[in-house]
Protein backbone atom coordinates (compact mmCIF):
# COMPACT_ATOMS: atom_id res chain seq x y z
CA UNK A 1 -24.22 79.10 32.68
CA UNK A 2 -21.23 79.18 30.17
CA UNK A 3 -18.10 81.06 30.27
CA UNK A 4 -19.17 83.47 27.66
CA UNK A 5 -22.62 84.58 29.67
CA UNK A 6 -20.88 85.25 32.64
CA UNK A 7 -18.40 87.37 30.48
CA UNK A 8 -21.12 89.32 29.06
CA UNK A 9 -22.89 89.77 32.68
CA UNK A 10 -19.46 91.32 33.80
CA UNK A 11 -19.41 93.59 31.30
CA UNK A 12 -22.99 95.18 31.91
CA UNK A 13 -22.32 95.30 35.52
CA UNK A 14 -19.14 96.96 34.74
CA UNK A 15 -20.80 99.39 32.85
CA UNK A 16 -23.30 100.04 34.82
CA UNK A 17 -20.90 100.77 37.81
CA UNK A 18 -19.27 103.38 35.34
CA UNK A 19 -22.00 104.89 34.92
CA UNK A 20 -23.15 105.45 38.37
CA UNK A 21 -19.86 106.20 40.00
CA UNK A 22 -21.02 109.67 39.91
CA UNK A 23 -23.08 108.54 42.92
CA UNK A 24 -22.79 109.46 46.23
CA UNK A 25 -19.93 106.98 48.57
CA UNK A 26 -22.48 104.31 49.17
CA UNK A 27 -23.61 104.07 45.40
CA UNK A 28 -19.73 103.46 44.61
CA UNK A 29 -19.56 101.12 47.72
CA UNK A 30 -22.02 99.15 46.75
CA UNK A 31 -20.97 99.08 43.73
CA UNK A 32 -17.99 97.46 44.39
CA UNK A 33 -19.47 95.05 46.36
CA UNK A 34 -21.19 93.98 43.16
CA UNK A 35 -18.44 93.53 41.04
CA UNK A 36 -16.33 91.35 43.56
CA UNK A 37 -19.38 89.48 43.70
CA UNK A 38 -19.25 89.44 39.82
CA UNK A 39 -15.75 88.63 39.77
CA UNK A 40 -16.41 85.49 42.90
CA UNK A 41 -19.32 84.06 40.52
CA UNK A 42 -17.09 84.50 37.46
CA UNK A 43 -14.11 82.29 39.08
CA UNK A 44 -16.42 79.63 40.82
CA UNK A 45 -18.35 79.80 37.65
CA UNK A 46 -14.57 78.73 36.07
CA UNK A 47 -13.90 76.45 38.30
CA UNK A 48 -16.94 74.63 37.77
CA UNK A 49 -16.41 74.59 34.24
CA UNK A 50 -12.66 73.98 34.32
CA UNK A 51 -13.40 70.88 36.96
CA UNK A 52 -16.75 69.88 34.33
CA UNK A 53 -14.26 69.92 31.21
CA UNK A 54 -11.70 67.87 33.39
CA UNK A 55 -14.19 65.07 34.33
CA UNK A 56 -15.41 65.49 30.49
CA UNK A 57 -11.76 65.10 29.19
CA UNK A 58 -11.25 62.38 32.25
CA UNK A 59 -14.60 60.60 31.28
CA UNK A 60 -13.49 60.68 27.32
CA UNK A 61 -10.06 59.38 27.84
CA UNK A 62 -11.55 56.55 31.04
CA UNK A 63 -13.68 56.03 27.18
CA UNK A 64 -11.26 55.56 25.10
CA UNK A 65 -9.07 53.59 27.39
CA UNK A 66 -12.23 51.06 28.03
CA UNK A 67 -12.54 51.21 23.93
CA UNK A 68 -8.95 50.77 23.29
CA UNK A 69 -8.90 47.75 26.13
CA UNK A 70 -12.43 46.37 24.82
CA UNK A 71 -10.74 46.71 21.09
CA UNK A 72 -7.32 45.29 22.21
CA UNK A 73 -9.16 41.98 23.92
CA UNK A 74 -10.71 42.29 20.78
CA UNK A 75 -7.75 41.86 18.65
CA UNK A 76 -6.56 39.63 21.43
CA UNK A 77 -9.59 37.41 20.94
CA UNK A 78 -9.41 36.99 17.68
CA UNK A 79 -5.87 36.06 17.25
CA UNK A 80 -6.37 33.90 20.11
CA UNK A 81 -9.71 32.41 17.66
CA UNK A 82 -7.12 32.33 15.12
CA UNK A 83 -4.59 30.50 16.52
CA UNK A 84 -6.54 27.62 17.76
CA UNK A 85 -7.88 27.40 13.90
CA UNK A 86 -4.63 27.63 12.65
CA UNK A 87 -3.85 24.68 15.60
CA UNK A 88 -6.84 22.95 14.94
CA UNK A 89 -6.33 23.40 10.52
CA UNK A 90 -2.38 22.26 11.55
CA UNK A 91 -3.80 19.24 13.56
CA UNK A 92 -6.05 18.32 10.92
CA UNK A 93 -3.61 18.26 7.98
CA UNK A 94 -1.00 16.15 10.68
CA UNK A 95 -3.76 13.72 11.34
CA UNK A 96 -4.91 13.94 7.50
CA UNK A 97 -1.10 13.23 6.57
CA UNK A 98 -0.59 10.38 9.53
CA UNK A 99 -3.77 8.74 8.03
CA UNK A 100 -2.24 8.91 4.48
CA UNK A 101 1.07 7.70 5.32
CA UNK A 102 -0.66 5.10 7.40
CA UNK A 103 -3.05 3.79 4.32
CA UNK A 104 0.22 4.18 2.49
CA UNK A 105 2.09 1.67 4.49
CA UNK A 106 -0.87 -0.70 4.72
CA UNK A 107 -0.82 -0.35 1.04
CA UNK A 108 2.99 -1.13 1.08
CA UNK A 109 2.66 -4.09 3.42
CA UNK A 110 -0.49 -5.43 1.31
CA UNK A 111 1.56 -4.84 -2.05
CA UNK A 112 4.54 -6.65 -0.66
CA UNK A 113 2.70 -9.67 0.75
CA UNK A 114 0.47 -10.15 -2.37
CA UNK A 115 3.97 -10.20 -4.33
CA UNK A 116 5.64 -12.60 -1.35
CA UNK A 117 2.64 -14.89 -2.29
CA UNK A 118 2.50 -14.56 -5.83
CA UNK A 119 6.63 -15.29 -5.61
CA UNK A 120 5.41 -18.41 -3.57
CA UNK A 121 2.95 -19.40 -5.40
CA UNK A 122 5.26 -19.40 -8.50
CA UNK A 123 7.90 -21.26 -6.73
CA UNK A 124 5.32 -24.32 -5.58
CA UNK A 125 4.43 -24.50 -9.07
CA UNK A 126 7.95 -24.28 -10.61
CA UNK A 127 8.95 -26.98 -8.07
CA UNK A 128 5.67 -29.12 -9.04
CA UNK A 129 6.38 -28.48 -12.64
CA UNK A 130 9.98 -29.73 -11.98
CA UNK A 131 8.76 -32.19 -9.63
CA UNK A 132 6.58 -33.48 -12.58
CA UNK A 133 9.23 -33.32 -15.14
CA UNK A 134 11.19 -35.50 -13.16
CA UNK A 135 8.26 -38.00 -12.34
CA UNK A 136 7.83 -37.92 -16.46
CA UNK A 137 10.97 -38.40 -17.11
CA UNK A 138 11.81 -41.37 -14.79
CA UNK A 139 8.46 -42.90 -15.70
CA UNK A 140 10.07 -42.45 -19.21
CA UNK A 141 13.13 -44.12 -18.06
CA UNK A 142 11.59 -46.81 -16.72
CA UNK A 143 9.50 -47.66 -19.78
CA UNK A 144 12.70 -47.22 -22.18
CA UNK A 145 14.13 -49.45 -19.61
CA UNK A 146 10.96 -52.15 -19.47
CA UNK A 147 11.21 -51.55 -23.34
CA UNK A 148 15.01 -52.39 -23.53
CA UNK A 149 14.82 -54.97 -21.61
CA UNK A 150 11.98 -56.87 -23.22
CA UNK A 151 13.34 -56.26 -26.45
CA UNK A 152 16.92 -57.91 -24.74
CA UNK A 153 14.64 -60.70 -24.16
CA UNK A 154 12.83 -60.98 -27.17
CA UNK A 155 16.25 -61.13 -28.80
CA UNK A 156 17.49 -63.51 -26.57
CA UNK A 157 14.68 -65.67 -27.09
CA UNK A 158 14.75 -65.45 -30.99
CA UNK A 159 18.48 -66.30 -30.70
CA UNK A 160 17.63 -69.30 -28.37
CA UNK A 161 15.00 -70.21 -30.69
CA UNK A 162 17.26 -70.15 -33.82
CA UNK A 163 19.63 -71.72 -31.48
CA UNK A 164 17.31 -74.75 -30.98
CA UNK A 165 16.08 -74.76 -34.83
CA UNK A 166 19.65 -74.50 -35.69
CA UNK A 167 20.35 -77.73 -33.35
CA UNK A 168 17.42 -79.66 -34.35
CA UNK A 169 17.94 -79.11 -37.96
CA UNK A 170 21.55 -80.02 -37.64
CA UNK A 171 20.41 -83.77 -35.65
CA UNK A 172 17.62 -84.07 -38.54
CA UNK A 173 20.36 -83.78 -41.21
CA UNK A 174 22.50 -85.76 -39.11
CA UNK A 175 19.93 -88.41 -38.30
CA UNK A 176 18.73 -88.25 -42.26
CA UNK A 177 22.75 -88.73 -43.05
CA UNK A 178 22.34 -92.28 -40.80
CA UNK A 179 19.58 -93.02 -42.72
CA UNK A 180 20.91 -92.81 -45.86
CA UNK A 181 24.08 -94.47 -45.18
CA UNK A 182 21.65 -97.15 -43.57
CA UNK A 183 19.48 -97.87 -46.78
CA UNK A 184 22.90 -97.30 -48.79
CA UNK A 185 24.01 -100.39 -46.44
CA UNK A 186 21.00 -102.15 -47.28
CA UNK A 187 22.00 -102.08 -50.98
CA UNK A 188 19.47 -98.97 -51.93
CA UNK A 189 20.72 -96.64 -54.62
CA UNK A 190 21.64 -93.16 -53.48
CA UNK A 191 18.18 -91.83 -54.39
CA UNK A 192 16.18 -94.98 -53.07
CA UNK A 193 17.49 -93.80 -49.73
CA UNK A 194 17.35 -90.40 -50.22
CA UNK A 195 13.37 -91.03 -50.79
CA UNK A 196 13.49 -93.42 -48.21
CA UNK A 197 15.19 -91.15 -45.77
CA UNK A 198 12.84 -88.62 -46.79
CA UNK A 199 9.60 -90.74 -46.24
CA UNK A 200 10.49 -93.22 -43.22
CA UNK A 201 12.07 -93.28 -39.60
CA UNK A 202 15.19 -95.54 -38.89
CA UNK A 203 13.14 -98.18 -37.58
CA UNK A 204 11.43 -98.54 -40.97
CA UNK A 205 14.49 -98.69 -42.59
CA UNK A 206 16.46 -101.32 -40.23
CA UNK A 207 12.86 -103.38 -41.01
CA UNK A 208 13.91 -103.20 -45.08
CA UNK A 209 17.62 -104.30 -44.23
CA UNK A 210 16.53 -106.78 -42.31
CA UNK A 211 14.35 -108.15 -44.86
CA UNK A 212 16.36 -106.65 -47.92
């Protein structure tokens, strides 16, 4: 029964009770009786209703506080969700970077040793090139060397030959000299012993003087 019934059933009853107090004493006793009993159901009836609205209003707010704790380990739930994604994103790009920085350096170290070997390689070749060059040029030497030398001997031979024609023509002239002054001796003109100096040894012409 709500607060408003109860209202209107103390009204009638008080009415009522107006009405009748005309009554003898044990109308308006009883009477009275009534209304406290009126005015007894009216207050419990207020107290049940105050004590319902207070469980109500205790209920609602033991409600909202479950909702507001549900809806802040809610919130706390998902920034807790949010965090580890933002640890696990942060992670990934710090492993992601560490991997590129990583290549990077392998790419670095592979750069610098291909250019260590190409500087090596270059350097065994300039020293083979030089190495060659040298070899070519001492090989050169050597052959301008041979080359001087054998024309040195060539030169000395020629000389040694012209040496030796030089000689032996100068013994033949002296030798044909004899000879002429021989068959000049043996009473032969000048060019009897030319001719005969010309044509016959010194034996041939001691044979004519002999026999001149």
């Amino acid at each position: 029964m709500s607060l408003k019934k109860v209202t209107l059933a103390s009204l009638i009853l008080l009415g009522l009770t107006a009405c009748g107090s005309s009554g003898g004493g044990s109308a308006t006793s009883a009477n009275q009786n009534t209304s406290q009993t009126t005015e007894q159901q009216a207050q419990i009836e207020k107290e049940r209703l105050a004590k319902e609205e207070a469980e109500r209003l205790a209920a609602e707010q033991a409600e909202k506080e479950r909702l507001a704790k549900e809806e802040a380990e809610r919130l706390a739930a998902e920034q807790a969700e949010k965090e580890r994604l933002a640890k696990e994103e942060a992670d990934r790009l710090a492993a992601e970077q560490a991997e590129k920085e990583r290549l990077a350096k392998e790419e670095a170290e592979r750069l610098a040793a291909e250019q260590a070997e190409k500087e090596r390689l270059a350097k065994e070749e300039a020293e083979r090139l030089a190495a060659e060059q040298a070899e070519k040029e001492r090989l050169a030497k050597e052959e301008a060397d041979r080359l001087a030398a054998e024309q040195a001997e060539k030169e000395r031979l020629a000389k040694e030959e012209a040496e030796r024609l030089a000689a032996e023509e100068k013994a033949r002239q002296e030798k044909l000299a004899s000879l002429v002054a021989i068959a000049k001796e043996a009473g032969l003109t000048d060019s009897q012993a030319m001719s005969l100096g010309g044509n016959f040894c010194l034996r041939c012409v001691k044979t004519v003087r002999k026999f001149g």
